[in-house]
N, C-alpha and C. Protein backbone atom coordinates (compact mmCIF):
# COMPACT_ATOMS: atom_id res chain seq x y z
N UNK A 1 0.82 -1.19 0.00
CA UNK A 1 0.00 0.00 0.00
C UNK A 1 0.86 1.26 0.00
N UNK A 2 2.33 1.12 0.51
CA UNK A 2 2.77 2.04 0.50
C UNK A 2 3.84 2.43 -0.75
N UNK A 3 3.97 1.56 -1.59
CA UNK A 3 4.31 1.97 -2.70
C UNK A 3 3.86 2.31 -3.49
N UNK A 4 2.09 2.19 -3.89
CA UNK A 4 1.69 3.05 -4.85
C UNK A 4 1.47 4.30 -4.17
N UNK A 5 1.64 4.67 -3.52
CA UNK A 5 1.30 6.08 -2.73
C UNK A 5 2.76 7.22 -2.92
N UNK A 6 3.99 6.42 -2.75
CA UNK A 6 5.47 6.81 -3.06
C UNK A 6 5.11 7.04 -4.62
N UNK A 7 4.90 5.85 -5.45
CA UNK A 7 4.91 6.61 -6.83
C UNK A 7 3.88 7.70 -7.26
N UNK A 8 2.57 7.85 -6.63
CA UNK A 8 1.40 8.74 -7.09
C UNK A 8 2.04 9.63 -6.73
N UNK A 9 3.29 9.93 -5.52
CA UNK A 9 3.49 11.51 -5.45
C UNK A 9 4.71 11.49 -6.29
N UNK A 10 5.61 10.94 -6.80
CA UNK A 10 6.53 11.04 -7.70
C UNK A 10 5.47 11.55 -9.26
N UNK A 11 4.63 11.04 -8.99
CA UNK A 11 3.92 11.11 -10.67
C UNK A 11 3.94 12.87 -10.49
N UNK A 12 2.95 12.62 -9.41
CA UNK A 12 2.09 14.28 -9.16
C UNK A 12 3.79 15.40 -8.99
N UNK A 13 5.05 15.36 -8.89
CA UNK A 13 6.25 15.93 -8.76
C UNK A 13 6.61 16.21 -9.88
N UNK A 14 6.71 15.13 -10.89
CA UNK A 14 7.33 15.25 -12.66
C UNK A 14 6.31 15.95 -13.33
N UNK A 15 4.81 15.38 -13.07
CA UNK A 15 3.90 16.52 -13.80
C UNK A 15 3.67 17.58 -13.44
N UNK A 16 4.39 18.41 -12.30
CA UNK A 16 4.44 19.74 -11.84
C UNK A 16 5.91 20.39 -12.79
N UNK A 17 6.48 19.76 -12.52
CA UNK A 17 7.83 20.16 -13.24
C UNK A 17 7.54 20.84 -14.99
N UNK A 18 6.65 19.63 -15.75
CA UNK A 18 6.61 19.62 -16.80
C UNK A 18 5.46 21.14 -16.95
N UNK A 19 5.02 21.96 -16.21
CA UNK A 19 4.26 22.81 -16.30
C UNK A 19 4.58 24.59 -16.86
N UNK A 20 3.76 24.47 -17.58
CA UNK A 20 4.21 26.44 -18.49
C UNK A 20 4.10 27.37 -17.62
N UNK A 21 4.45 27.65 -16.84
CA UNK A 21 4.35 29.11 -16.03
C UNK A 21 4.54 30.38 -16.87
N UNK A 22 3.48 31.34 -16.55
CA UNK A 22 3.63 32.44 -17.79
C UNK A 22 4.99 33.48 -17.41
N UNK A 23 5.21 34.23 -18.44
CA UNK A 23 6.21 35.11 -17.95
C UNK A 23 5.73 36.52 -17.24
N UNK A 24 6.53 36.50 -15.61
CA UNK A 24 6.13 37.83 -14.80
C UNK A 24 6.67 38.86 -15.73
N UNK A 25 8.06 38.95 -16.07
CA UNK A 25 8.32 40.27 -16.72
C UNK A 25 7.67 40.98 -17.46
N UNK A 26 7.19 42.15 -17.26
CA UNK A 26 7.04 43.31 -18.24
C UNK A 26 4.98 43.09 -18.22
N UNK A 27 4.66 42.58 -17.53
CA UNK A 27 3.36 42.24 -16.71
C UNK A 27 2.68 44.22 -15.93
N UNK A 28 3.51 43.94 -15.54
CA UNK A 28 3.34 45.06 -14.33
C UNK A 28 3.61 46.89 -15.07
N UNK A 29 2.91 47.36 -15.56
CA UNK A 29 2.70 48.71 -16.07
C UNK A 29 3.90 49.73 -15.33
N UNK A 30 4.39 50.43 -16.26
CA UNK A 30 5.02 51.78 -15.43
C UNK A 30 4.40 52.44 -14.80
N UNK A 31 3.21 52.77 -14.50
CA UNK A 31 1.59 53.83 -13.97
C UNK A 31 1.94 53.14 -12.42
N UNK A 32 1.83 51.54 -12.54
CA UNK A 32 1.65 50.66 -11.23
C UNK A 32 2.87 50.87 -10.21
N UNK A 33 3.94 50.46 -11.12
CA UNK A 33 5.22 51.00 -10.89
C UNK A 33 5.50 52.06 -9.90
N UNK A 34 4.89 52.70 -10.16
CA UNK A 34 5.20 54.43 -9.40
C UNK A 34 4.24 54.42 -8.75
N UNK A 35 2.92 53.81 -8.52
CA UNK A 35 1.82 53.97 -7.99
C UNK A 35 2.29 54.03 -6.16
N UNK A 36 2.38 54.93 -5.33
CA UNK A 36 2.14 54.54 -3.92
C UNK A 36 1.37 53.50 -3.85
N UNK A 37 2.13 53.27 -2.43
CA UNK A 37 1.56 52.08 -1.32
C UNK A 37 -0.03 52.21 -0.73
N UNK A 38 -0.82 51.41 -0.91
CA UNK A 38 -1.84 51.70 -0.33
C UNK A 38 -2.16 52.09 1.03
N UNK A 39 -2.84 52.70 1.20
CA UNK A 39 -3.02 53.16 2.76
C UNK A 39 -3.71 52.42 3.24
N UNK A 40 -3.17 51.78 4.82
CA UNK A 40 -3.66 50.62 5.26
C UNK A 40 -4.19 51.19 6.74
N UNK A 41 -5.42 50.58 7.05
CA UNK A 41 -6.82 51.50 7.43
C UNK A 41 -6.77 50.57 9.04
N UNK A 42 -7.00 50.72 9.83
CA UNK A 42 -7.48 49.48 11.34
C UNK A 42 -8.77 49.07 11.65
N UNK A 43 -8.27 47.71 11.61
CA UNK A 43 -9.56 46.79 11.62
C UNK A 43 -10.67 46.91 12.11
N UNK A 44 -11.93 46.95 12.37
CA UNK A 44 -13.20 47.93 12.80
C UNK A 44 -12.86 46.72 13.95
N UNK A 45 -13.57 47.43 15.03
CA UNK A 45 -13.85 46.70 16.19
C UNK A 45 -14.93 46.12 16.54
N UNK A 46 -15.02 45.06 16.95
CA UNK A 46 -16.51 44.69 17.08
C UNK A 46 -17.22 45.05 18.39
N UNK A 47 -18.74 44.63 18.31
CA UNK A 47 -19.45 44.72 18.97
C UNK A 47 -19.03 44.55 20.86
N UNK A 48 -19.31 45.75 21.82
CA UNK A 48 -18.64 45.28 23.27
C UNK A 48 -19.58 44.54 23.90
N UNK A 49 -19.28 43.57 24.72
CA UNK A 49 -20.53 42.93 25.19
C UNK A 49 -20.70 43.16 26.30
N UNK A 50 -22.24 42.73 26.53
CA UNK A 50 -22.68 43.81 27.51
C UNK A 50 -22.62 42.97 28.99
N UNK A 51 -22.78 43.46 30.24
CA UNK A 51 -22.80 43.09 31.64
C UNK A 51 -23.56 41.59 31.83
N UNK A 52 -25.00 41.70 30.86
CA UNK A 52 -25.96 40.72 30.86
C UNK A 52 -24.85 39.17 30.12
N UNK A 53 -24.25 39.96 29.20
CA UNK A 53 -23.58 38.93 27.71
C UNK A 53 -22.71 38.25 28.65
N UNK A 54 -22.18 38.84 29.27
CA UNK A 54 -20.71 38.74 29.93
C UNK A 54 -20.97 37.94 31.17
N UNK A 55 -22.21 38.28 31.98
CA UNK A 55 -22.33 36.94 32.77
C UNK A 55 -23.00 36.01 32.46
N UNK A 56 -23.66 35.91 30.97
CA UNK A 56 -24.29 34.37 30.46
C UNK A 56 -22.98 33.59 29.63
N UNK A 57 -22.34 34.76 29.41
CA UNK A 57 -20.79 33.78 28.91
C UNK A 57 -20.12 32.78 30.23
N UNK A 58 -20.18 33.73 31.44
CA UNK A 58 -18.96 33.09 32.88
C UNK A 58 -19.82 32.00 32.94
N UNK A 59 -21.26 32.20 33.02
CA UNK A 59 -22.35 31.02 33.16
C UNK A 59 -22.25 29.72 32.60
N UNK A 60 -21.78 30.25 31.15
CA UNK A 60 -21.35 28.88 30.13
C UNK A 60 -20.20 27.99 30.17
N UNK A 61 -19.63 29.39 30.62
CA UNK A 61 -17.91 28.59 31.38
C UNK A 61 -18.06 27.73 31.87
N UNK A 62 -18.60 27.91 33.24
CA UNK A 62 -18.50 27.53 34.44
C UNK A 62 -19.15 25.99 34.11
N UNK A 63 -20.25 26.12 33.30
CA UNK A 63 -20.79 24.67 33.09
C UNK A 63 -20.06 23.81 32.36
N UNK A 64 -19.29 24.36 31.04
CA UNK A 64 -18.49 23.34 30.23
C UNK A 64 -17.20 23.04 30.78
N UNK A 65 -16.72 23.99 31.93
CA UNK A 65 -15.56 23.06 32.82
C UNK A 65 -16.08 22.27 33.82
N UNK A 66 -17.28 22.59 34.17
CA UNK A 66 -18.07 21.40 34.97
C UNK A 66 -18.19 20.01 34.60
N UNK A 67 -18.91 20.27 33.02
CA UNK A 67 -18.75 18.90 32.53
C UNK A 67 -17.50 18.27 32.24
N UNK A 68 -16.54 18.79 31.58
CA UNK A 68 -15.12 18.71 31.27
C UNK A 68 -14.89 17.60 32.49
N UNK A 69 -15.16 18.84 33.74
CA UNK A 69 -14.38 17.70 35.29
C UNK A 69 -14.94 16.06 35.22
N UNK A 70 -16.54 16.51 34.69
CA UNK A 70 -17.20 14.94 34.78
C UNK A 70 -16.51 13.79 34.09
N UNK A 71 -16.39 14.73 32.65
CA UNK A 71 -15.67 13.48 31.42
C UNK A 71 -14.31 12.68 32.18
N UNK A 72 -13.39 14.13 32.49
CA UNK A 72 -12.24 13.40 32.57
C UNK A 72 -12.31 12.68 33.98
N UNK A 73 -13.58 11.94 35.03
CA UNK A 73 -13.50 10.97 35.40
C UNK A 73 -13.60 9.43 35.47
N UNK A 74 -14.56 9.71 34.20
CA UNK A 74 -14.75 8.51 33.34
C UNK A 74 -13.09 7.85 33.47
N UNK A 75 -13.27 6.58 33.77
CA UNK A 75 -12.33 5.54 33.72
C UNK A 75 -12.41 4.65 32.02
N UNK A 76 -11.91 5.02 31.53
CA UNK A 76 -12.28 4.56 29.56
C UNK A 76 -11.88 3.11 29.71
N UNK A 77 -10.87 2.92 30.62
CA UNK A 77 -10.79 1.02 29.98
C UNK A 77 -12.17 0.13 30.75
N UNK A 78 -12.94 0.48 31.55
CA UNK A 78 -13.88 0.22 31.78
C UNK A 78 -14.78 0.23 30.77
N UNK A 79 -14.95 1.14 30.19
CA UNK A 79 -15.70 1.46 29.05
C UNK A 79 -15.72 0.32 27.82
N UNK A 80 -14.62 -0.40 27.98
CA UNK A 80 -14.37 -1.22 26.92
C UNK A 80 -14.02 -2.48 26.81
């Protein structure tokens, strides 16, 4: 099994090789060339959450490390 898998990526390697890549040179305009750098703007901020949000989040916490504690008492070779 593991030799056709060695040759499928040798195949998929030589038929990358054998591939036309176009030519970058002379692509790119003199206008672009000289064009400044774009002006780069800061990321909008999102929404703040509110007192209510913020203690139904600790709420959610508090339960999924609750359960968390339960899982990781499970004894698994029992299980099986």
């Amino acid at each position: 099994m593991v030799r056709p898998m060695r040759y499928a990526m040798l195949l998929l390697v030589s038929l990358c090789a054998c591939a036309d890549f176009p030519e970058l040179e002379g692509t790119i305009s003199d206008a672009a060339r000289q064009a400044p750098y774009p002006r780069l703007t800061a990321f909008p901020v999102g929404p703040v959450a509110t007192g209510a949000e913020e203690d139904a989040l600790r709420d959610r916490i508090a339960a999924l490390q609750a359960r968390a504690a339960i899982i990781r008492q499970i004894d698994i070779t029992a299980l099986q």
